[in-house]
C-alpha atoms as a PDB file:
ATOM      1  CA  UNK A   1       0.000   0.000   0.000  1.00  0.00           C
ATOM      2  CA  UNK A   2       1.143   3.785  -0.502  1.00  0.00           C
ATOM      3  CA  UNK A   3       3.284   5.093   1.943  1.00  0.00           C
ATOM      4  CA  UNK A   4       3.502   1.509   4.183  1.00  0.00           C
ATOM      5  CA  UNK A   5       7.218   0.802   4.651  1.00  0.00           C
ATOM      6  CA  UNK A   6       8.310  -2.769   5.535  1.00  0.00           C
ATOM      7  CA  UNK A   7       8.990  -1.871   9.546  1.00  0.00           C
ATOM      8  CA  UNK A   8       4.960  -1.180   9.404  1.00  0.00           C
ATOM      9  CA  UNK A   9       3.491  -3.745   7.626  1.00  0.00           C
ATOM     10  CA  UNK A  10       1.228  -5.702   9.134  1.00  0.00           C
ATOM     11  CA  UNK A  11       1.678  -8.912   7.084  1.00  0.00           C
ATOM     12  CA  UNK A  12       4.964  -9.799   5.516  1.00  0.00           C
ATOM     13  CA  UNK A  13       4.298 -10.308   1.725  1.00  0.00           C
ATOM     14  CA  UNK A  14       7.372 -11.358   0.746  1.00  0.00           C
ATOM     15  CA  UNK A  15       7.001 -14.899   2.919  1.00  0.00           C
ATOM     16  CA  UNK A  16       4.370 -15.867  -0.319  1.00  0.00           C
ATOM     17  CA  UNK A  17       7.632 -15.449  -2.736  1.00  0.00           C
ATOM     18  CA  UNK A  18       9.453 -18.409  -0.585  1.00  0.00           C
ATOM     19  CA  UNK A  19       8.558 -21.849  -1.381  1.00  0.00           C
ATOM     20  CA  UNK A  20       9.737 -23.165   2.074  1.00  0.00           C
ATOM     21  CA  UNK A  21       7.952 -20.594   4.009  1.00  0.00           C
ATOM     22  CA  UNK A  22       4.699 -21.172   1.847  1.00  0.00           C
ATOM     23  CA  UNK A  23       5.303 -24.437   2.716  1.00  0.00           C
ATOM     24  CA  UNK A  24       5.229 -24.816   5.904  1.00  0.00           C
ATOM     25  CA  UNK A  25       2.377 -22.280   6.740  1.00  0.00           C
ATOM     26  CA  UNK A  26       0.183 -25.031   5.332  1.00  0.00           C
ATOM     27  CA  UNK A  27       1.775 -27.757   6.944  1.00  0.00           C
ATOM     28  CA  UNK A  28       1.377 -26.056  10.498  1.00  0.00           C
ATOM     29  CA  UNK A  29      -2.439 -25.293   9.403  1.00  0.00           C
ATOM     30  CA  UNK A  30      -2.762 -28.467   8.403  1.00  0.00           C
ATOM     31  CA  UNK A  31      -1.279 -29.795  12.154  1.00  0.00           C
ATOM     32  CA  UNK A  32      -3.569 -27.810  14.138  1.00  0.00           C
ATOM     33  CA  UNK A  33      -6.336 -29.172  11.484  1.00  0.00           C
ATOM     34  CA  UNK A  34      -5.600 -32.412  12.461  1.00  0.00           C
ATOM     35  CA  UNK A  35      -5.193 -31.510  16.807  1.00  0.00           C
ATOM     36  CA  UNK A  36      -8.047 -29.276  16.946  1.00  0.00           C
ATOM     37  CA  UNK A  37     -10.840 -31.459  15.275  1.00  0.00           C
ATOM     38  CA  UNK A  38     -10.140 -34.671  16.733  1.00  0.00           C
ATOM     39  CA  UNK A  39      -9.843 -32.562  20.271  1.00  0.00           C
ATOM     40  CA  UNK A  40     -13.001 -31.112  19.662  1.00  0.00           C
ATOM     41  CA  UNK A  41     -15.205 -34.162  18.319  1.00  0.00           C
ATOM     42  CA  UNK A  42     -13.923 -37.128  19.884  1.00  0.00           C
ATOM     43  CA  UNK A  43     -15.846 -35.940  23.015  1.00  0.00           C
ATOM     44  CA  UNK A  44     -18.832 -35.851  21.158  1.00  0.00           C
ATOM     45  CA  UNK A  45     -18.437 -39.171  19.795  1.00  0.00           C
ATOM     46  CA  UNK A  46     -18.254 -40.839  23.486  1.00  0.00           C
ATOM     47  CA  UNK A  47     -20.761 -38.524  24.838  1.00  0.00           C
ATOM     48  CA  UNK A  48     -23.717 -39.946  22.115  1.00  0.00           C
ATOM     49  CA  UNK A  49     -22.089 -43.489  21.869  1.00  0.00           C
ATOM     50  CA  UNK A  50     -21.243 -44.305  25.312  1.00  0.00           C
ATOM     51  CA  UNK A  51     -23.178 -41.591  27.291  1.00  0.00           C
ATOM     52  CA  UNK A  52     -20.702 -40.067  28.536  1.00  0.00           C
ATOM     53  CA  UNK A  53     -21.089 -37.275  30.586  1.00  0.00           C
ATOM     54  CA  UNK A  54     -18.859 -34.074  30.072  1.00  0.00           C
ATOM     55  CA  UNK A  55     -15.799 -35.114  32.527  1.00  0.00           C
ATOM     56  CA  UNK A  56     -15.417 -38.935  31.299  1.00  0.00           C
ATOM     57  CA  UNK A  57     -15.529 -37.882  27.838  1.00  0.00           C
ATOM     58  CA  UNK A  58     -12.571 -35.291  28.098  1.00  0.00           C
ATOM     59  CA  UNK A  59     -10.514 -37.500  30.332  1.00  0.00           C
ATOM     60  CA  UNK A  60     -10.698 -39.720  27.175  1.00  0.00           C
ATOM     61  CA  UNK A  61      -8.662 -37.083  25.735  1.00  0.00           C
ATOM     62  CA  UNK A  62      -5.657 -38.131  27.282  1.00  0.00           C
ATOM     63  CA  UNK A  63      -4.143 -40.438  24.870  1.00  0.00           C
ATOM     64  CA  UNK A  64      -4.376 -38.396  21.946  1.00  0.00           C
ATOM     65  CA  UNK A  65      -2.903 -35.308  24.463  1.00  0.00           C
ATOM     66  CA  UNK A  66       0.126 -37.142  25.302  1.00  0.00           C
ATOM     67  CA  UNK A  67       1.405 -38.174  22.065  1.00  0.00           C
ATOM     68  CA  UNK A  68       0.763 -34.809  20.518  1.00  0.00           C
ATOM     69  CA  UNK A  69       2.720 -33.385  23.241  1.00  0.00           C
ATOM     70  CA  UNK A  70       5.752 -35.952  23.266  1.00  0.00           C
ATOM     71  CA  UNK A  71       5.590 -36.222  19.348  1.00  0.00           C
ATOM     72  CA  UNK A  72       6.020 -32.180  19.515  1.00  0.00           C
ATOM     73  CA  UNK A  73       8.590 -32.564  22.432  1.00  0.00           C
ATOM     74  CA  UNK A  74      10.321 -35.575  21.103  1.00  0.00           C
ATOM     75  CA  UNK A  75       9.926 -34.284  17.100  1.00  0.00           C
ATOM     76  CA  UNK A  76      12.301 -30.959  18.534  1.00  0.00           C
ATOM     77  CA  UNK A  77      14.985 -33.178  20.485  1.00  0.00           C
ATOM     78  CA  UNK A  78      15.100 -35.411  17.306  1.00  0.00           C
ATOM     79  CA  UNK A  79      15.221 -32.576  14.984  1.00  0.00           C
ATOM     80  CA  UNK A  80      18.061 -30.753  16.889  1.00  0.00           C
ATOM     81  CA  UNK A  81      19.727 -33.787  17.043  1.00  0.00           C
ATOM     82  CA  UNK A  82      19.668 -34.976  13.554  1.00  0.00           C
ATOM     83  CA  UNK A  83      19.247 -32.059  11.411  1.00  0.00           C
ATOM     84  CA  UNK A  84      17.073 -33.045   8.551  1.00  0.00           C
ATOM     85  CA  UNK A  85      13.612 -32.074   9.233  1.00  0.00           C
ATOM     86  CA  UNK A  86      11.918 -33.099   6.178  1.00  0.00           C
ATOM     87  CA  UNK A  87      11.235 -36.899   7.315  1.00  0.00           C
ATOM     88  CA  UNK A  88       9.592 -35.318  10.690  1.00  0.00           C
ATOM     89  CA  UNK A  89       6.472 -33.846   8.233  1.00  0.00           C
ATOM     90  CA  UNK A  90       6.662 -36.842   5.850  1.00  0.00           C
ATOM     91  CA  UNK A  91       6.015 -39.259   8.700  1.00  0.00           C
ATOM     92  CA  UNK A  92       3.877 -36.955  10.654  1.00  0.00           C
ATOM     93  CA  UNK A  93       1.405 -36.206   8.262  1.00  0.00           C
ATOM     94  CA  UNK A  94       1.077 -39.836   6.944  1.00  0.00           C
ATOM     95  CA  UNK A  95       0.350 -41.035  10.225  1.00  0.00           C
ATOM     96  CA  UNK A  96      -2.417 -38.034  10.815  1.00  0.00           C
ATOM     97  CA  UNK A  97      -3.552 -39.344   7.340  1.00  0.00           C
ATOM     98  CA  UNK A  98      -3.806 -42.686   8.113  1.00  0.00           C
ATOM     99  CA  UNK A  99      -5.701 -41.917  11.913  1.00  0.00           C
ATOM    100  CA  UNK A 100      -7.955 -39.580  10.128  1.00  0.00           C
ATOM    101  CA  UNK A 101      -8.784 -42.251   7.810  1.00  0.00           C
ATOM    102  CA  UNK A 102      -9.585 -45.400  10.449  1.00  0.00           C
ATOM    103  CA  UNK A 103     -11.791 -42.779  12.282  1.00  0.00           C
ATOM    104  CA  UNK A 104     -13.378 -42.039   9.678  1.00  0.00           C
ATOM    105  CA  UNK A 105     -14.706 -46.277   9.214  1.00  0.00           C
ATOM    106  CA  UNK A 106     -15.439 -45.602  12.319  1.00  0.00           C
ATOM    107  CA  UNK A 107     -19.091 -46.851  13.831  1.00  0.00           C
ATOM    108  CA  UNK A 108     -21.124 -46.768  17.706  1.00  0.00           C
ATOM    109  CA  UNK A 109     -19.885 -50.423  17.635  1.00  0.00           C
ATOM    110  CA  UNK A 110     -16.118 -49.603  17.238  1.00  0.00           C
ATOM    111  CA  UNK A 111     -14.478 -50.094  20.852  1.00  0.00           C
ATOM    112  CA  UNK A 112     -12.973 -47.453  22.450  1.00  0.00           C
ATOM    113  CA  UNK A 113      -9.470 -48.977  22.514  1.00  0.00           C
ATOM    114  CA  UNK A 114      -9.290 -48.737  18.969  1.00  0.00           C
ATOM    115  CA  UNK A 115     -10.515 -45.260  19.008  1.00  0.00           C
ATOM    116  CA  UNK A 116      -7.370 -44.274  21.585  1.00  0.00           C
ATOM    117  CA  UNK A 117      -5.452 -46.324  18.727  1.00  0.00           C
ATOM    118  CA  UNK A 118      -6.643 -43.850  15.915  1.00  0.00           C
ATOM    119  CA  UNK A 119      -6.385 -41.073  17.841  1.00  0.00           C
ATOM    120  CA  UNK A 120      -3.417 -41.400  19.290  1.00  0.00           C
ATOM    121  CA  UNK A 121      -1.601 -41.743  15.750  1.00  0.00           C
ATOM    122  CA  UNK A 122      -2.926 -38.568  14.859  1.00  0.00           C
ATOM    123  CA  UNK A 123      -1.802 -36.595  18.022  1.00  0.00           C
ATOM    124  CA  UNK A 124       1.620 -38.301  17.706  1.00  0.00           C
ATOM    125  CA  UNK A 125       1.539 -37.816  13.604  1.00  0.00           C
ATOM    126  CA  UNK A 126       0.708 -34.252  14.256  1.00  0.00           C
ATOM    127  CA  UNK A 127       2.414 -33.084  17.193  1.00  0.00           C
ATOM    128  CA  UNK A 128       5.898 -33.721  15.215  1.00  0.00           C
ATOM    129  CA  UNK A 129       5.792 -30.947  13.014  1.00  0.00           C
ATOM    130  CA  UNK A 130       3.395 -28.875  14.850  1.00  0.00           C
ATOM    131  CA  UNK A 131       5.965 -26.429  16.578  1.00  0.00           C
ATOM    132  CA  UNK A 132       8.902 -27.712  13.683  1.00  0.00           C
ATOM    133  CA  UNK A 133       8.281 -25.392  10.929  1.00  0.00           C
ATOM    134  CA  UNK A 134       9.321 -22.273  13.891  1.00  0.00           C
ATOM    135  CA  UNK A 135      12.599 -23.839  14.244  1.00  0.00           C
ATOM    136  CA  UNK A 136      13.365 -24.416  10.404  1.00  0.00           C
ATOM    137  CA  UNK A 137      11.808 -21.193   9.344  1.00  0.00           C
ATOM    138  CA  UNK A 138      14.952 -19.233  11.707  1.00  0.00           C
ATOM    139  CA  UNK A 139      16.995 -20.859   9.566  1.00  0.00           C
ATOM    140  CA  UNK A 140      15.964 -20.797   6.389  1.00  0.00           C
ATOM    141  CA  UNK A 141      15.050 -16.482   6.494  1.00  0.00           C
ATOM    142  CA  UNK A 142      17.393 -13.774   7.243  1.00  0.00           C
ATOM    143  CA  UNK A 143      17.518 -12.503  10.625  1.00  0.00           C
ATOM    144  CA  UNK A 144      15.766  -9.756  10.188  1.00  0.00           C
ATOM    145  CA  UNK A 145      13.074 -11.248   9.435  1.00  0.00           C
ATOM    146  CA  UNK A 146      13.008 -14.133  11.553  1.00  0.00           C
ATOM    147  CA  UNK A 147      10.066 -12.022  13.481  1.00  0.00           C
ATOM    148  CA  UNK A 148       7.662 -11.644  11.025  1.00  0.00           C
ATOM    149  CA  UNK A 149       8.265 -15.480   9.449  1.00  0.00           C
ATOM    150  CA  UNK A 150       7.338 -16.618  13.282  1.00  0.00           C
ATOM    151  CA  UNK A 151       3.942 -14.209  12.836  1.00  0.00           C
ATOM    152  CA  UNK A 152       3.021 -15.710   9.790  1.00  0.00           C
ATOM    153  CA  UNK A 153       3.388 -19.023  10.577  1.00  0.00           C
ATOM    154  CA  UNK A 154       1.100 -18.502  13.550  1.00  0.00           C
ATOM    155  CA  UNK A 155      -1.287 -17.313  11.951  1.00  0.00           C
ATOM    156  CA  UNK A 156      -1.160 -20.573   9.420  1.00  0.00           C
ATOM    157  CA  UNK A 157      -1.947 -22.283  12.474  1.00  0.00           C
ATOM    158  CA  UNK A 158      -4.843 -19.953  13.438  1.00  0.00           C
ATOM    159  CA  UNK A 159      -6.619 -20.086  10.323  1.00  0.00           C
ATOM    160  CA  UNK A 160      -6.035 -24.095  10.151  1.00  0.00           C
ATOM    161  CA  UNK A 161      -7.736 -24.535  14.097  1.00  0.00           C
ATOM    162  CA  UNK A 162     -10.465 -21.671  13.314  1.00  0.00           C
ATOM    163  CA  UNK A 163     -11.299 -22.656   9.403  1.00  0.00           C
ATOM    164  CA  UNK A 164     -11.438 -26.765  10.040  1.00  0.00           C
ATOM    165  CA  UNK A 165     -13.795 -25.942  13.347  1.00  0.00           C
ATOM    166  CA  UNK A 166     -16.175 -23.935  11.114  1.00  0.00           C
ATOM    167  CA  UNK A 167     -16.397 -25.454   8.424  1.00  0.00           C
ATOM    168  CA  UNK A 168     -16.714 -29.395  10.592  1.00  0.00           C
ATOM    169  CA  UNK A 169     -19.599 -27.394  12.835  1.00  0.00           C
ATOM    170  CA  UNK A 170     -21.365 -26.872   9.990  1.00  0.00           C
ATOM    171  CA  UNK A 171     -20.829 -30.414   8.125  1.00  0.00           C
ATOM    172  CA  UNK A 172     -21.961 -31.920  11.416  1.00  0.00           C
ATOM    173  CA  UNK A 173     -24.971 -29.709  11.872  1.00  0.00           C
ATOM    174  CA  UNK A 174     -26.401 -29.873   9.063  1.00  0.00           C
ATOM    175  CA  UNK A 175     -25.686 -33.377   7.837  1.00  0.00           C
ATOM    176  CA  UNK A 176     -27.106 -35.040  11.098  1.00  0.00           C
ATOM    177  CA  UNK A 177     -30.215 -32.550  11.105  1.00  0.00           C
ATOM    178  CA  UNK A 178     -30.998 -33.538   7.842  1.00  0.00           C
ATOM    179  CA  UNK A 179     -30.765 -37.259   8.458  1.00  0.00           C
ATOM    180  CA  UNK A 180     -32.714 -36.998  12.100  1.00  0.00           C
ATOM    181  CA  UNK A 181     -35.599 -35.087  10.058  1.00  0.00           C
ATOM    182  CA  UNK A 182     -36.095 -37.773   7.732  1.00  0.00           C
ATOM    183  CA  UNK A 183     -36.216 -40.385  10.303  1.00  0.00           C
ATOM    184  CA  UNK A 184     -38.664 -38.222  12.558  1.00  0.00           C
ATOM    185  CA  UNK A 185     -40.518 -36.002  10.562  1.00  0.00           C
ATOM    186  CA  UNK A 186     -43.390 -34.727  13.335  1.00  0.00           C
ATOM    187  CA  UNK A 187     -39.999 -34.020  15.824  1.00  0.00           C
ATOM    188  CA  UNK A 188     -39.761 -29.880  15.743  1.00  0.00           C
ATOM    189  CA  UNK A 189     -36.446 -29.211  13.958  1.00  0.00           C
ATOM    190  CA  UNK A 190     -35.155 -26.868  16.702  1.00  0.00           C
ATOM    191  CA  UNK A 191     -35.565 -29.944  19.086  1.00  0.00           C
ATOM    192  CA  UNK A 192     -33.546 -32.298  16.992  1.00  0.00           C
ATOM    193  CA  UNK A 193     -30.655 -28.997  16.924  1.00  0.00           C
ATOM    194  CA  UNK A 194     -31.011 -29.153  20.231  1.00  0.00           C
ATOM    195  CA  UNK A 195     -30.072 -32.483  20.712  1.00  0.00           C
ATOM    196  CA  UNK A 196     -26.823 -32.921  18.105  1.00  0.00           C
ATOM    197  CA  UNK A 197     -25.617 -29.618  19.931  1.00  0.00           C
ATOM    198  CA  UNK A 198     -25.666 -31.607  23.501  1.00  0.00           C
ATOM    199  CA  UNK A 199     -28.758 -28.701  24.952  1.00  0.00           C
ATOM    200  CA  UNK A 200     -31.717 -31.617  24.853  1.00  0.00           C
ATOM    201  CA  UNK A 201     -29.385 -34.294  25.875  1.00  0.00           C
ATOM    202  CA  UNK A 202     -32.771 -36.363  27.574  1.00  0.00           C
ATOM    203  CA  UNK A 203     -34.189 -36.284  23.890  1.00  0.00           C
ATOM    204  CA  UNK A 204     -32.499 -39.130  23.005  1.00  0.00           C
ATOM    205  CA  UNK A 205     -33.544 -41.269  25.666  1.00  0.00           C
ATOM    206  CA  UNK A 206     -37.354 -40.801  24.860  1.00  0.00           C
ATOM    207  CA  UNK A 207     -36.861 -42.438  21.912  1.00  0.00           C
ATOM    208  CA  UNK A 208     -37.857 -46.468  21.560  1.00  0.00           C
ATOM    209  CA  UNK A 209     -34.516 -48.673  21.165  1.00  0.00           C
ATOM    210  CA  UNK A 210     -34.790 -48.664  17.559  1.00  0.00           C
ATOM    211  CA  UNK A 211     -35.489 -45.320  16.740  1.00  0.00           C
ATOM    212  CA  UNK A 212     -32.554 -44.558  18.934  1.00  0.00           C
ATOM    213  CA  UNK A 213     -30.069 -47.338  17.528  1.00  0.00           C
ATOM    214  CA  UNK A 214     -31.101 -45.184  14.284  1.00  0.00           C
ATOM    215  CA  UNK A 215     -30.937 -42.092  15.427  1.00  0.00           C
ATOM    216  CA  UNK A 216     -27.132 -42.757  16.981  1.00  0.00           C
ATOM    217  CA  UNK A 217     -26.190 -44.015  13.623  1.00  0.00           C
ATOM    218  CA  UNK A 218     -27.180 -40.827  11.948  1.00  0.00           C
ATOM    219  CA  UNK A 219     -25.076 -38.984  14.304  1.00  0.00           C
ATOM    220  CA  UNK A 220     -22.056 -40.845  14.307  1.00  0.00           C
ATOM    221  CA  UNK A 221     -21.894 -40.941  10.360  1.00  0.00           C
ATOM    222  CA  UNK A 222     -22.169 -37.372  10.369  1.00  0.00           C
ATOM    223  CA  UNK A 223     -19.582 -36.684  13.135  1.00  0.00           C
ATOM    224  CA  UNK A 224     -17.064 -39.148  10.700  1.00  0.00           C
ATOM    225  CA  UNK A 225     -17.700 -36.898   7.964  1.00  0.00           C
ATOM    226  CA  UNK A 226     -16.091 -33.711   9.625  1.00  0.00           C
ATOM    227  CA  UNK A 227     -13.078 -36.690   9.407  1.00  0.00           C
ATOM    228  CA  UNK A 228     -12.754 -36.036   5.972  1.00  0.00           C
ATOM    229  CA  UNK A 229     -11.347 -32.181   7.014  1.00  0.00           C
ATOM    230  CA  UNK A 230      -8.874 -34.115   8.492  1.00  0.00           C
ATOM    231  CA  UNK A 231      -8.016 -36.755   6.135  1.00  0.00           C
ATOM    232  CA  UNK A 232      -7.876 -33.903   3.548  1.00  0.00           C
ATOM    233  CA  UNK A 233      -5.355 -32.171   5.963  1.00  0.00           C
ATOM    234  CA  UNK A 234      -2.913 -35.088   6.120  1.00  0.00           C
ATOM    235  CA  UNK A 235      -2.996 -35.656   2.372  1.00  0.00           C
ATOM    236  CA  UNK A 236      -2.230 -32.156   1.382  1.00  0.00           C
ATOM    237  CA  UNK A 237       0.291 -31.834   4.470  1.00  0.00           C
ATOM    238  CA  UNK A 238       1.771 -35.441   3.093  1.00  0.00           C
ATOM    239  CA  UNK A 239       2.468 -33.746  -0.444  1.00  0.00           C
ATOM    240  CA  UNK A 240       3.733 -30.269   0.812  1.00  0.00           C
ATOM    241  CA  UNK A 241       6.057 -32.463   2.807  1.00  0.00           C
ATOM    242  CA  UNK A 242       7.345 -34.159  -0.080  1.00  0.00           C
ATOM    243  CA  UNK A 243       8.261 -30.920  -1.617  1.00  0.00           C
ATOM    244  CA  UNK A 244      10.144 -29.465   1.369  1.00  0.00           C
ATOM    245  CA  UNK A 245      13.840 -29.695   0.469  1.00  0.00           C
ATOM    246  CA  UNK A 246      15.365 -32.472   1.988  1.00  0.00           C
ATOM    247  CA  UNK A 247      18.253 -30.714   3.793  1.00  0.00           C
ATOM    248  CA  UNK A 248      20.222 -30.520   6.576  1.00  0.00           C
ATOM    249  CA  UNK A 249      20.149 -27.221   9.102  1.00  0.00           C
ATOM    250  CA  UNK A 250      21.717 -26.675  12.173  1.00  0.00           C
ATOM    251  CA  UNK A 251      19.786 -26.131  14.954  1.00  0.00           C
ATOM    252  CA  UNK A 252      21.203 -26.078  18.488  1.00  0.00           C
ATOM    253  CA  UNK A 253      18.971 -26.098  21.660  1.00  0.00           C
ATOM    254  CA  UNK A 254      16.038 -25.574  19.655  1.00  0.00           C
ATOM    255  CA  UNK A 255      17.560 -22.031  17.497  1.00  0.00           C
ATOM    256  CA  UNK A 256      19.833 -21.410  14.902  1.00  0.00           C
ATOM    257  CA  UNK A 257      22.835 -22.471  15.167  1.00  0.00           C
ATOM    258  CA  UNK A 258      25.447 -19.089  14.744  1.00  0.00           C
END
């Protein structure tokens, strides 16, 4: 813009001119794609197939919590050690690919071991390049702008958390209110809302065993179609990977090396 200079610029435009920097702004949206929908929806999934009430089904969190954080801590050590960081995305994004992709076959039947099996590849998968590209983008910008290629990676990994939320809300939404309308037609369609948002959580259990076996069904099938967000996220992560240079940097204690 006229009279902006680059020490008041808001967003650094030059970071779309460097293929690694491009690069890795959609690999860290595509990690927090990957953490922040399985966070948010595995809940859900326990609360409607298990009954789960709000403080069972976040404790079953945990496993997916604890290998994103010691894939991110353990991904750093590794990379600091080593050097190359290209294998860290190529193996972190095929395994969020291929967790994304088992919950998504997912059904009420599937038993919850296996569901701390899925998501625990995707927290590990994911937490190894999740805090990465910070490290690798010190090295591969001049100092000067080491700054402002930090600020644009985080916003990669704002708009991957906030854009994969929205857009799964809605899939979810709408998806299971159109399948719960065709099953029961005379229900009131801000009732059946209700009910997929967790605000009528008794409706449910007015229903005969059926109509409920049904109506779970509906729900869960939607709730694996937000899954495809995610399995999209670890396929396009899995190619940008590929096309990160396969390099060596040196990285000491988690910056540049001098």
């Amino acid at each position: 813009m006229p009279g902006q200079t680059k020490e008041r610029r808001v967003f650094p435009v030059e970071m779309l001119f460097m293929r690694t920097t491009v690069l890795l702004f959609i690999l860290i949206a595509t990690s927090a794609a990957l953490a922040f929908v399985t966070l948010y929806y595995i809940p859900l999934y326990f609360q409607f197939t298990r009954g789960d009430s709000a403080l069972k089904s976040a404790i079953r969190l945990l496993p997916v919590i604890f290998t994103l954080v010691f894939g991110s801590v353990a991904g750093g050590i590794l990379i600091t050690k080593i050097g190359f960081y290209s294998p860290f995305y190529i193996l972190g994004t095929g395994l969020g690919l291929i967790g994304s992709a088992l919950l998504y076959v997912s059904t009420p039947e599937t038993s919850a071991a296996r569901i701390y099996g899925y998501t625990s590849l995707i927290g590990l998968g994911a937490g190894m390049y999740s805090q990465a590209g910070f490290a690798v983008a010190q090295v591969k910008v001049p100092k000067a702008m080491v700054g402002q290629a930090i600020g644009f990676l985080t916003t990669g990994q704002l708009v991957g958390a906030v854009i994969s939320l929205s857009v799964g809300g809605t899939v979810l939404i709408n998806t299971a209110t159109s399948g719960l309308t065709r099953l029961l037609p005379d229900t009131p369609v801000a009732l059946i809302r209700g009910a997929i948002a967790g605000t009528a959580g008794s409706f449910f259990q007015t229903l005969d065993e059926a109509t409920r076996t049904a109506a779970l069904g509906i729900i869960v099938e939607s709730i694996n179609k937000v899954y495809i967000l995610t399995i999209t996220a670890g396929a396009v992560g899995f190619v940008c990977a590929l096309l990160l240079k396969h390099e060596r940097i040196e990285v000491q204690g988690g910056v540049p090396a001098a």
